[in-house]
N, C-alpha and C. Protein backbone atom coordinates (compact mmCIF):
# COMPACT_ATOMS: atom_id res chain seq x y z
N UNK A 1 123.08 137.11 -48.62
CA UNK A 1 121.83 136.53 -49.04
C UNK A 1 121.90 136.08 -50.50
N UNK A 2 122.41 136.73 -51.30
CA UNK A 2 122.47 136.91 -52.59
C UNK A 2 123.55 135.35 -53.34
N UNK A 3 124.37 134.98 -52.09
CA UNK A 3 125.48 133.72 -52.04
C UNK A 3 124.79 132.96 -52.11
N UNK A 4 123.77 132.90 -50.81
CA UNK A 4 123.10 131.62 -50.69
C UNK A 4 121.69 130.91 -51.88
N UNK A 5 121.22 132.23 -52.26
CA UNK A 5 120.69 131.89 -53.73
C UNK A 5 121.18 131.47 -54.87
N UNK A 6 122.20 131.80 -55.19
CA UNK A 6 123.02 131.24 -56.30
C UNK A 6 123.35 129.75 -55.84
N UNK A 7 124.36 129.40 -54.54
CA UNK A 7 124.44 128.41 -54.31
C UNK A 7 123.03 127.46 -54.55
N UNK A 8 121.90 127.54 -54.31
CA UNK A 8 120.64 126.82 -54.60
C UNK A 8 120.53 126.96 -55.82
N UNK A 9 120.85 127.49 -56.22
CA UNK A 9 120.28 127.93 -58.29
C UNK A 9 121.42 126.36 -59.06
N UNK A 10 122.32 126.71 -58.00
CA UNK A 10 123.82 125.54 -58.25
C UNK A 10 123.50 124.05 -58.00
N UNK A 11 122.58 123.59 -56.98
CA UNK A 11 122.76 122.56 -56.90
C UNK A 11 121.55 121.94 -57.28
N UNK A 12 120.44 122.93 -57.77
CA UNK A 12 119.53 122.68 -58.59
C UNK A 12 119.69 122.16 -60.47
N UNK A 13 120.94 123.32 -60.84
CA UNK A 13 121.00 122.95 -62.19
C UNK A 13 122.00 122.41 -61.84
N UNK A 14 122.89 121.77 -61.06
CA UNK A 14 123.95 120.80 -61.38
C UNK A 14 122.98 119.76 -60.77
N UNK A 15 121.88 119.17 -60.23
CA UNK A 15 121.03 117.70 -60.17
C UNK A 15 120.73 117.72 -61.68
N UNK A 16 120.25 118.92 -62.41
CA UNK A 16 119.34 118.30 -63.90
C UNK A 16 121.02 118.26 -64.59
N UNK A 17 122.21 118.75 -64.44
CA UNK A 17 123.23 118.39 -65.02
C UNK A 17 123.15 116.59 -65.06
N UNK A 18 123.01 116.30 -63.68
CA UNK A 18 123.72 114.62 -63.22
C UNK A 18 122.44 113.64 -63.91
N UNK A 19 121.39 114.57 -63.95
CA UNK A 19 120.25 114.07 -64.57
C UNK A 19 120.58 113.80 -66.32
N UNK A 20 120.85 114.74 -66.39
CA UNK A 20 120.90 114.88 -67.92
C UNK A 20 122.06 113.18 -68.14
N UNK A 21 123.03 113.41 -67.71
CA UNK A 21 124.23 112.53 -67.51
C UNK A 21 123.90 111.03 -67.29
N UNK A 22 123.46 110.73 -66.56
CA UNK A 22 122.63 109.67 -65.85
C UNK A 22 121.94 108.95 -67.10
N UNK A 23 120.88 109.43 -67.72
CA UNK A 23 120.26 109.53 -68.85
C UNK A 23 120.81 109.20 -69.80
N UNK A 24 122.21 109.55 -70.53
CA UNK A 24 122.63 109.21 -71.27
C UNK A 24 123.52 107.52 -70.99
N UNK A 25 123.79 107.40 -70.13
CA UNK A 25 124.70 105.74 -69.82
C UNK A 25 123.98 104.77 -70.39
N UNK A 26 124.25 104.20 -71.27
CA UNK A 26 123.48 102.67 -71.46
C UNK A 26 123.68 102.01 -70.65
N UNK A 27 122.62 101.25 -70.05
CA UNK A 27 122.48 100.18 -69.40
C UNK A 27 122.74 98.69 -70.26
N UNK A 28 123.04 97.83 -69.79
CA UNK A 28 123.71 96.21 -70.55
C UNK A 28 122.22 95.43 -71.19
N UNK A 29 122.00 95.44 -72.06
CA UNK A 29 120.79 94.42 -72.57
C UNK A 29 119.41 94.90 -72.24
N UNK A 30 118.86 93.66 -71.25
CA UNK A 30 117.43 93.42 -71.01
C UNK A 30 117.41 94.33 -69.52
N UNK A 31 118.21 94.84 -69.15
CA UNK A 31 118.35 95.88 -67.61
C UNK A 31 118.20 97.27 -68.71
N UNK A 32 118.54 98.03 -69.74
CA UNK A 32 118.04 98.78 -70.44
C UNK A 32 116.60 98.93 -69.87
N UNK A 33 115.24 97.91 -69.66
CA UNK A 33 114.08 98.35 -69.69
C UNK A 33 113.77 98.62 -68.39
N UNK A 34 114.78 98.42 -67.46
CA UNK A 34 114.40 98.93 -65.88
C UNK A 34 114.72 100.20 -65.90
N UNK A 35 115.65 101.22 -66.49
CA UNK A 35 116.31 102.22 -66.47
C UNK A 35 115.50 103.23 -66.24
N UNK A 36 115.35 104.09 -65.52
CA UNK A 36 114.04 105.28 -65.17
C UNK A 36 114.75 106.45 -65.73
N UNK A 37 113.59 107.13 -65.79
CA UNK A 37 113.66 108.47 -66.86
C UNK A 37 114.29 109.88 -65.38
N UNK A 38 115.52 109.75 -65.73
CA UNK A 38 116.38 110.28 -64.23
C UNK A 38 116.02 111.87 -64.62
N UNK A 39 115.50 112.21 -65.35
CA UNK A 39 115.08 113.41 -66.20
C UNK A 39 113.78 113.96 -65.13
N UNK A 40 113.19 112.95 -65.53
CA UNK A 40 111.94 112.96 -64.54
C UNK A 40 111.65 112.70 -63.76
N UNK A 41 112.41 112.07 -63.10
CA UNK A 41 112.73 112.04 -61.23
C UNK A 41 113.07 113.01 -60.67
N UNK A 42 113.71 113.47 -61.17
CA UNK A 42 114.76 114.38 -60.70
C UNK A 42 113.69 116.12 -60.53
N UNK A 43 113.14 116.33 -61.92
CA UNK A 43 112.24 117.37 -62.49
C UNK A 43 111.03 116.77 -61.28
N UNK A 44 110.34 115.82 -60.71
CA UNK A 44 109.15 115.74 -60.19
C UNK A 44 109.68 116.25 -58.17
N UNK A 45 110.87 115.94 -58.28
CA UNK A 45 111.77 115.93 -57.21
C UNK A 45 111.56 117.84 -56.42
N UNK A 46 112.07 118.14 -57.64
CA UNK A 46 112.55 119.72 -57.10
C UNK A 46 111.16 120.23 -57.59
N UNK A 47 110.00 120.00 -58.17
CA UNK A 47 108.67 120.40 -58.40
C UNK A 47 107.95 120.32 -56.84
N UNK A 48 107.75 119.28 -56.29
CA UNK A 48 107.61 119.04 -55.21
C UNK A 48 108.63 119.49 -53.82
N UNK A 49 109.56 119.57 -54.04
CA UNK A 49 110.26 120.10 -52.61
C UNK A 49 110.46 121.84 -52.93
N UNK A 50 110.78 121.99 -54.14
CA UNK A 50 110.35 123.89 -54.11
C UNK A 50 110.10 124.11 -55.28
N UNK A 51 108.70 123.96 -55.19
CA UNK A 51 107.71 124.72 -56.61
C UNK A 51 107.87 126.39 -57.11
N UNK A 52 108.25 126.91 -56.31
CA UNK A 52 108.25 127.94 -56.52
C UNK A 52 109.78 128.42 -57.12
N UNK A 53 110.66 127.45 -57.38
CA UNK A 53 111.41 127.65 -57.99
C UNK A 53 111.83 126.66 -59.26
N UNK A 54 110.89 125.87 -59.11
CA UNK A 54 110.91 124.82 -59.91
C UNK A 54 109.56 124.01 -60.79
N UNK A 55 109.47 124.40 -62.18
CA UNK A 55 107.87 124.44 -62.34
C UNK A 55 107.62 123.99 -63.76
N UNK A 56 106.65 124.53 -64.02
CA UNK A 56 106.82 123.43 -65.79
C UNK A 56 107.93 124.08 -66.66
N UNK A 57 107.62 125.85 -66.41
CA UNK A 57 108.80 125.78 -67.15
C UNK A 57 109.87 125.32 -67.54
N UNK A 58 110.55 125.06 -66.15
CA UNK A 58 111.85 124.37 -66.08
C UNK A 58 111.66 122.71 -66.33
N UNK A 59 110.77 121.67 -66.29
CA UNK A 59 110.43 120.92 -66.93
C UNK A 59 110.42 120.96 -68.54
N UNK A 60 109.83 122.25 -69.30
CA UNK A 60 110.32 122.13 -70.95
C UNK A 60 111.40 122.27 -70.64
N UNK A 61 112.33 123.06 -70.16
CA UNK A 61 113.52 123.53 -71.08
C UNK A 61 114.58 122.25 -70.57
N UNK A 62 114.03 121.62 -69.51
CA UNK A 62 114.92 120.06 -69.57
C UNK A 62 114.45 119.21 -70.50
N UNK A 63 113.13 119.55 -70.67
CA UNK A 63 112.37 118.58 -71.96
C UNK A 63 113.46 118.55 -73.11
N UNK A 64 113.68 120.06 -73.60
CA UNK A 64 114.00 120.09 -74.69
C UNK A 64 115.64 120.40 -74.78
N UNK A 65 116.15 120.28 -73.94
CA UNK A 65 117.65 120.01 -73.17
C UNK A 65 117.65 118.25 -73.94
N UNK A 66 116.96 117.70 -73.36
CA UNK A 66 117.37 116.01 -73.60
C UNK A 66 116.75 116.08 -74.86
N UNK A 67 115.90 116.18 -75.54
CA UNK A 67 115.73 116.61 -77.20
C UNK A 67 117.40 116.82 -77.83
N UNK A 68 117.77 118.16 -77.33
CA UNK A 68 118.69 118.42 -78.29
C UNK A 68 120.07 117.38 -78.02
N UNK A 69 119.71 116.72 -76.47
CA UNK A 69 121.24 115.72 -76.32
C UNK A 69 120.75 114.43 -77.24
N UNK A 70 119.63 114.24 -77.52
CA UNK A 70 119.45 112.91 -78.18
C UNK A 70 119.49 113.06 -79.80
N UNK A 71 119.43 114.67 -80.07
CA UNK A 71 119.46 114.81 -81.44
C UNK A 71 118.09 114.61 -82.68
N UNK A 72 117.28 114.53 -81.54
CA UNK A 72 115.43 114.37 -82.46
C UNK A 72 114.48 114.88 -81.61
N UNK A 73 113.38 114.95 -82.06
CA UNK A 73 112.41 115.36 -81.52
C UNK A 73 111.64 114.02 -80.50
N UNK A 74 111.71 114.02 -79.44
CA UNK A 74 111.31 112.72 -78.49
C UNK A 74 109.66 113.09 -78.01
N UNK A 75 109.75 113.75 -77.90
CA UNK A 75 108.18 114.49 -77.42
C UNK A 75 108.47 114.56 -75.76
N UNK A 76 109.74 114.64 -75.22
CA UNK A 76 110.14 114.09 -73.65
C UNK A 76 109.50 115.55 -73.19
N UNK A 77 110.10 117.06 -74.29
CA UNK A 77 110.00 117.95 -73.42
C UNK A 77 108.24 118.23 -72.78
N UNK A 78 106.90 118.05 -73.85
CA UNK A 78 105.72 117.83 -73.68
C UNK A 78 105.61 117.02 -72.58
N UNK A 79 106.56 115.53 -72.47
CA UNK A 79 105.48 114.77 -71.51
C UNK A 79 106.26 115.51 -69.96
N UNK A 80 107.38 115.49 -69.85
CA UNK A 80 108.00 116.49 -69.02
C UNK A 80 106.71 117.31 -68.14
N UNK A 81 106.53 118.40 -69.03
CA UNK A 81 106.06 119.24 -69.09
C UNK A 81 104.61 118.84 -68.42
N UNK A 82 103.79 118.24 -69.03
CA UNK A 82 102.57 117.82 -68.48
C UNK A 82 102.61 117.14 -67.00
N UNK A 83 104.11 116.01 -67.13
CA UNK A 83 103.82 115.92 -66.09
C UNK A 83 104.11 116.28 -64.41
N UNK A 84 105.33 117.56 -64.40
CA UNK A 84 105.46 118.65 -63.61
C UNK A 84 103.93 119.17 -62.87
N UNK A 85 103.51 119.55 -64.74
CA UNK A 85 102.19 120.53 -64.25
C UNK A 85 101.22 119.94 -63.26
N UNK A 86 101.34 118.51 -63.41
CA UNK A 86 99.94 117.48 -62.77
C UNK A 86 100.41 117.28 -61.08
N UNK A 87 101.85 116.98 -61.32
CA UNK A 87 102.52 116.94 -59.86
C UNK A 87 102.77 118.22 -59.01
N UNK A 88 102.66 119.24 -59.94
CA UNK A 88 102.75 120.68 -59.02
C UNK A 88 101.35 120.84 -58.49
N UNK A 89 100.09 120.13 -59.11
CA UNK A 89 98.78 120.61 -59.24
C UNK A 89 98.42 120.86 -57.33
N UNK A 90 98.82 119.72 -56.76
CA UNK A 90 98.72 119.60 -55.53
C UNK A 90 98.72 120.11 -54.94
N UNK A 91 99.39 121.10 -54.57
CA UNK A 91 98.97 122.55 -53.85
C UNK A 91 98.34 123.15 -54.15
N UNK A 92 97.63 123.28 -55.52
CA UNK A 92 96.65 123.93 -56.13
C UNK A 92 95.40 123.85 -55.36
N UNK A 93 95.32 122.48 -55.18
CA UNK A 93 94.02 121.82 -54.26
C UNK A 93 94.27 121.77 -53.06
N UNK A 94 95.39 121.83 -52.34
CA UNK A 94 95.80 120.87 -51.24
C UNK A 94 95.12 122.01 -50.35
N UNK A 95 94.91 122.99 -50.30
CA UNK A 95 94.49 124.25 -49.42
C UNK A 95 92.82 124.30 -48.95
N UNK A 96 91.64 123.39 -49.98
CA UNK A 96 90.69 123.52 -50.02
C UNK A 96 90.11 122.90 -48.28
């Protein structure tokens, strides 16, 4: 039992790895402004398919993961963060 949790713990932080990765590639020119925030795909991704292992917390500390890869303060880990919380909210309500 104890295998198969780790293995999930694995392919959870190796997506925000490919995330993180992803994120960093420049894109060529004027395709730069199509480029999506793979940070936050990825973070709204595993919020929604297992919240319960995946939650704002783990939204800051990728927040502030891509902070320290970019070398400044971006404000990514806040909006991150907020917006996990808004996309987790859904089950909050979804029960009423």
């Amino acid at each position: 039992m104890a295998s198969n949790e780790w293995k999930g713990r694995f392919v959870i932080w190796g997506s925000f790895l490919l995330a993180l990765i992803f994120q960093t590639i420049p894109w060529p020119g004027t395709l730069d402004l199509l480029r999506p925030s793979w940070i936050l795909l990825v973070t709204c991704y595993w919020v929604m398919a297992l919240p319960h292992r995946v939650n704002v917390g783990s939204a800051l500390v990728m927040g502030l993961l891509w902070d320290l890869l970019l070398g400044f303060h971006s404000g990514d880990s806040w909006n991150d963060d907020v917006d996990s919380h808004l996309l987790g909210g859904y089950e909050l309500f979804g029960d009423a």
